[in-house]
Protein backbone atom coordinates (compact mmCIF):
# COMPACT_ATOMS: atom_id res chain seq x y z
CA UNK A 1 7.03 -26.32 48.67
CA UNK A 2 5.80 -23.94 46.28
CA UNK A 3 6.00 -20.54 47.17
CA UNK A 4 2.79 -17.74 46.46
CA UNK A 5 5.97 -15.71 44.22
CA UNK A 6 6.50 -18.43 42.17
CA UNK A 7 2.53 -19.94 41.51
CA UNK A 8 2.09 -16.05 39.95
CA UNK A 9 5.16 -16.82 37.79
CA UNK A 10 3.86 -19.71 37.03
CA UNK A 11 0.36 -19.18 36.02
CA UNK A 12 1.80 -15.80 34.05
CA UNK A 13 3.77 -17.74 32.14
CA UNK A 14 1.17 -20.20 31.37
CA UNK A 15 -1.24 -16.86 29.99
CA UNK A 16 1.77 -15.59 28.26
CA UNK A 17 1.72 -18.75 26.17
CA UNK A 18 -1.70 -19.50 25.89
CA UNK A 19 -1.92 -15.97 24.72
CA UNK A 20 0.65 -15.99 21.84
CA UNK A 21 -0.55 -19.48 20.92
CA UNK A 22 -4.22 -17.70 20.79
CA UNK A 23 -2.40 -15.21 18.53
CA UNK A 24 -0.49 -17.44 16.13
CA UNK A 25 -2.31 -17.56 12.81
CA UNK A 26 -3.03 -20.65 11.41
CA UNK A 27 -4.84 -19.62 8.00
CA UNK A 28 -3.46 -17.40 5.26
CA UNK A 29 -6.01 -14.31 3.52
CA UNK A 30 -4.42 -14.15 0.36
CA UNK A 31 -7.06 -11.66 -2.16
CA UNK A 32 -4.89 -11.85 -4.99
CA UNK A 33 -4.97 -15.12 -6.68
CA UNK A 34 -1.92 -17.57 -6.70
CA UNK A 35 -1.36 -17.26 -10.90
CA UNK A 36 -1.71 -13.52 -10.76
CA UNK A 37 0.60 -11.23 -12.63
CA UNK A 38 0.23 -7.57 -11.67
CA UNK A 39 1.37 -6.95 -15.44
CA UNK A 40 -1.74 -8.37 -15.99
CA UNK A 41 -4.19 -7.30 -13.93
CA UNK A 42 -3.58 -3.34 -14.56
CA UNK A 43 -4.75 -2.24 -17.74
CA UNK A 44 -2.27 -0.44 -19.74
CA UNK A 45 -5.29 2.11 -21.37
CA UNK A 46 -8.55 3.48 -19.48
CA UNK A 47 -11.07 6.33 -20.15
CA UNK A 48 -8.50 9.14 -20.61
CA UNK A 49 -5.33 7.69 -20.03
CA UNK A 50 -2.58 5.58 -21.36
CA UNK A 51 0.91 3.88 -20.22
CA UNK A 52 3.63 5.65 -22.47
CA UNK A 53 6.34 8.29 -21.53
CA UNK A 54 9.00 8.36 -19.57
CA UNK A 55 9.50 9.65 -15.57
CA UNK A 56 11.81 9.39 -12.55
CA UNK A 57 9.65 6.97 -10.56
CA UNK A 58 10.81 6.68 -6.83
CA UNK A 59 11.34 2.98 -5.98
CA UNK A 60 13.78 2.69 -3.15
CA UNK A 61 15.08 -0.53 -3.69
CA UNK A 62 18.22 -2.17 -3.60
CA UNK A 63 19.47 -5.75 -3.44
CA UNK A 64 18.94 -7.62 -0.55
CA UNK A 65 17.46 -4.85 1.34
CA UNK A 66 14.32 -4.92 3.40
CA UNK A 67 12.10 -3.51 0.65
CA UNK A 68 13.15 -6.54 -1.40
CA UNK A 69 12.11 -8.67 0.85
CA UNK A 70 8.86 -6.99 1.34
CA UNK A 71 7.52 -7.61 -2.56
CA UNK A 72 7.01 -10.21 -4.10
CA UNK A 73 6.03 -8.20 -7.48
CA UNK A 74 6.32 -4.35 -8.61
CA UNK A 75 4.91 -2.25 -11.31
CA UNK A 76 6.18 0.51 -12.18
CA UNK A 77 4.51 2.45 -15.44
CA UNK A 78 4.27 5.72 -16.21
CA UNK A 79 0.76 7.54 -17.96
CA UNK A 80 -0.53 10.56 -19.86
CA UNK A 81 -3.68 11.78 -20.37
CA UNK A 82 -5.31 11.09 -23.81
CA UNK A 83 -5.82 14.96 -24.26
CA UNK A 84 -1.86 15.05 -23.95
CA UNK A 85 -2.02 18.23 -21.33
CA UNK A 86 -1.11 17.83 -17.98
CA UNK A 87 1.76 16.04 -16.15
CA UNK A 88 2.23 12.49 -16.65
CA UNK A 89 1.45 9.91 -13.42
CA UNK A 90 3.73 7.92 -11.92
CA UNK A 91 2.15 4.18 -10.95
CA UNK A 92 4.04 2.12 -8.63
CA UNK A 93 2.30 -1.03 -7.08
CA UNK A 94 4.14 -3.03 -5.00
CA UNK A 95 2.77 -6.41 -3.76
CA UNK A 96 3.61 -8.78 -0.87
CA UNK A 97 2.62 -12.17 0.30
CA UNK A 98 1.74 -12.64 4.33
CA UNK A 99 2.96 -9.66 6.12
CA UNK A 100 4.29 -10.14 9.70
CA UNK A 101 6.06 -7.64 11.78
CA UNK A 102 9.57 -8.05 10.24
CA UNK A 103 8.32 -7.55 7.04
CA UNK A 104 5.40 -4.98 6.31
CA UNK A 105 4.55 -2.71 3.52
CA UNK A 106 6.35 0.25 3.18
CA UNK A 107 4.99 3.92 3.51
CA UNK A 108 5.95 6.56 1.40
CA UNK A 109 6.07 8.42 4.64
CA UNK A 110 9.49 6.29 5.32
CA UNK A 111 10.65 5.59 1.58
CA UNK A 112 10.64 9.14 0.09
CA UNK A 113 12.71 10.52 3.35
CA UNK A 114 15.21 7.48 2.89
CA UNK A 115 16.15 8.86 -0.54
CA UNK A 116 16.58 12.18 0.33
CA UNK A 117 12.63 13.92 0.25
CA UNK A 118 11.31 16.39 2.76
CA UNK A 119 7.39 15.67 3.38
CA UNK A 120 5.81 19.04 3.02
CA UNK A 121 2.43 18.04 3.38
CA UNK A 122 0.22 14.96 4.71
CA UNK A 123 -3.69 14.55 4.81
CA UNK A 124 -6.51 11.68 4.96
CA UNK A 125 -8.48 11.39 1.65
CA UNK A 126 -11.08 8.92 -0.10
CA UNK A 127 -10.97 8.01 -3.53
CA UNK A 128 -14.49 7.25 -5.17
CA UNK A 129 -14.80 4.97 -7.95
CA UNK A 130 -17.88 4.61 -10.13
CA UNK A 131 -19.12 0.89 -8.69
CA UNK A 132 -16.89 0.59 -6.29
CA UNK A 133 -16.68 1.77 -2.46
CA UNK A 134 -14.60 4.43 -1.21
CA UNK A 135 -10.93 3.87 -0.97
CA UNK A 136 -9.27 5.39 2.06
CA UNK A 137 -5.83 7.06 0.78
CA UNK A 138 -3.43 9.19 1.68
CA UNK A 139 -2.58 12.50 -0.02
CA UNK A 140 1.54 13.36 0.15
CA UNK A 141 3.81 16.12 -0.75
CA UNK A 142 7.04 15.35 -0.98
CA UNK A 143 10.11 17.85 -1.67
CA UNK A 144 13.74 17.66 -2.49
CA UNK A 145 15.93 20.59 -4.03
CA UNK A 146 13.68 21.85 -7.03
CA UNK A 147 11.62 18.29 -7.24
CA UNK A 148 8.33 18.62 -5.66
CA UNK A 149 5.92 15.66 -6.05
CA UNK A 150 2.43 15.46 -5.59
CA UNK A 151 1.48 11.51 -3.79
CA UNK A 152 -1.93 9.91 -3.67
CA UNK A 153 -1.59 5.97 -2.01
CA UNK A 154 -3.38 3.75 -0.42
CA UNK A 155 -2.36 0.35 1.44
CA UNK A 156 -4.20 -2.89 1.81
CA UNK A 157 -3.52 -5.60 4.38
CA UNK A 158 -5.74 -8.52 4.65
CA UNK A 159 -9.11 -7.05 4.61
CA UNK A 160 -8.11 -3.93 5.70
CA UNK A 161 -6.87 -0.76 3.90
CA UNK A 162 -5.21 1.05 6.90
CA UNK A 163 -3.80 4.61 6.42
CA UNK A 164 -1.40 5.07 9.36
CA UNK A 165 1.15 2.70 10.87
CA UNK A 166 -1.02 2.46 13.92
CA UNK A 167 -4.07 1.81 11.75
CA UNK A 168 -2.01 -1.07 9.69
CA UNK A 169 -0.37 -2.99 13.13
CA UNK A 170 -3.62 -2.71 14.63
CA UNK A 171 -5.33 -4.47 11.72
CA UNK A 172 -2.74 -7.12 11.55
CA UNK A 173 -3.72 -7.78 15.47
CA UNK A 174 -7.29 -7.73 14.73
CA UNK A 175 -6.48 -10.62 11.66
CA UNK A 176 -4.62 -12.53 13.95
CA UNK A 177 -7.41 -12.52 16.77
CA UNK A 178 -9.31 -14.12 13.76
CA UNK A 179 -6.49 -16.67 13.54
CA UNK A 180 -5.17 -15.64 9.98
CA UNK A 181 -2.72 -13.37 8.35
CA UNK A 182 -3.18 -11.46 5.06
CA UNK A 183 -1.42 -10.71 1.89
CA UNK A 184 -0.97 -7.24 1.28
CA UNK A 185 0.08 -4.28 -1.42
CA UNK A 186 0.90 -0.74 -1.93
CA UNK A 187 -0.96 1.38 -5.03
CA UNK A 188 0.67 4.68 -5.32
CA UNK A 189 0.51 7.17 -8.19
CA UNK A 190 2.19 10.75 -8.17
CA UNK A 191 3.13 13.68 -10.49
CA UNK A 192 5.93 16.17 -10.38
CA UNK A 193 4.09 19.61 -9.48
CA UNK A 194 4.64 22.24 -11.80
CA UNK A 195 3.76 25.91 -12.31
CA UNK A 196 0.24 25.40 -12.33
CA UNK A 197 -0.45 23.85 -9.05
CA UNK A 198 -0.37 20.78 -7.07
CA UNK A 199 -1.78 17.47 -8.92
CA UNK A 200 -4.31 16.07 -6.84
CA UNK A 201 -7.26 16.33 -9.23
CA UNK A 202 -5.64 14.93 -11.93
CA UNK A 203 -3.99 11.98 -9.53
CA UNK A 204 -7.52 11.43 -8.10
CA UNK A 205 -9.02 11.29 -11.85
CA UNK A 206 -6.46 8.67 -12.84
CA UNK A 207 -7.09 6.09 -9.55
CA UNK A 208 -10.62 6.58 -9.96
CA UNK A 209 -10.35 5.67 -13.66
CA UNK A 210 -8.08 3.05 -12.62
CA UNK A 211 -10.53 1.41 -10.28
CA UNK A 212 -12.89 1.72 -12.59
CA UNK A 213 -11.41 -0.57 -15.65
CA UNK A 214 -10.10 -3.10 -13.22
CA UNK A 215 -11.45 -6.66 -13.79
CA UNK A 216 -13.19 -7.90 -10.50
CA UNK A 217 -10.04 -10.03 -9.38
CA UNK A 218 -7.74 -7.28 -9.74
CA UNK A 219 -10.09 -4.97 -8.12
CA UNK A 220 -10.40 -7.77 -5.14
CA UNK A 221 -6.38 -7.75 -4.80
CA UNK A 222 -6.36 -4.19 -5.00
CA UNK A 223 -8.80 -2.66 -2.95
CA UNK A 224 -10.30 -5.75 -1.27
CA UNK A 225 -13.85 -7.00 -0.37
């Protein structure tokens, strides 16, 4: 006979399953389309900036490590400004296919630190693009020994463009409550600081400008709807 104890068992497990099964995605959110080339997509020339130059472009990496699992592309280009003043930007976009909970996108919050950085300074910003909406970023400092750079990122995961872990595993629970999982990818740009001051204008200038020249199927892979 079938004890009270063991009917709660019972039935729990039952809503534990019917639960995860509620949860399991069954379609894939993928905004970048399946021939695209991130070489391609991101212009190598916009209103005031160009790719040339070199630079020491953080991209903790290795061989069958976790981050190369994570990517399915990278781009990594460095930029001046036309006028030739200022420090050159660092662009490093990093793109995955269907994120799960093994394998999301890195933070520069985790990947500086890993290779030795101190971050020195952390706040919420939005970048503003002529026609497009509001990006929610995040501006970083990042030290180590003499090397202080100056961060401005943002993430996108399935439709959303979260700024905090929290914000991105939430989102990824929300996607799967709508029965899919997303694509996702990493846009950050940064300077070395020097003696004039941090970079932030001129790393805001560059995204926006960015954003701007993008064709409307890189900007839907990059920023999203």
């Amino acid at each position: 006979m079938l004890d009270r104890r063991d009917f709660l068992l019972g039935v729990g497990c039952v809503g534990a399953v019917a639960g995860a099964e509620a949860l399991r995605p069954r379609r894939t959110l993928a905004l970048f389309g399946p021939e695209a080339r991130l070489t391609e997509l991101v212009p190598h020339r916009w209103r005031g900036w160009q790719e040339g130059g070199a630079g020491d472009i953080v991209i903790p990496q290795s061989e069958g490590s976790l981050a190369s699992q994570l990517y399915s592309e990278q781009l990594a280009r460095v930029y001046h400004a036309d006028a030739g003043d200022g420090a050159n930007v660092m662009l490093l976009i990093a793109r995955g296919g269907v994120q799960s909970d093994q394998l999301q996108l890195h933070r520069p919050e985790s990947c500086y630190p890993a290779v030795g950085f101190a971050i020195t300074g952390r706040r919420f910003v939005s970048i503003a693009a002529e026609g497009a909406p509001a990006v929610p970023a995040v501006a970083l400092t990042a030290q180590s020994g003499d090397r202080t750079e100056d961060i401005l990122y943002w993430t996108r995961i399935g439709r959303n463009l979260p700024r905090t872990t929290s914000e991105q595993t939430w989102g990824r629970l929300d996607d799967a409550l709508h029965g899919y999982r997303g694509d996702g990818v990493l846009v950050r740009a940064s300077a070395l600081r020097g003696a004039t001051g941090d970079q932030f204008t001129a790393l805001s200038g560059f995204l926006q400008g960015m954003i701007a020249a993008l064709s409307p199927a890189a900007r839907l892979g990059l920023i999203g709807r």
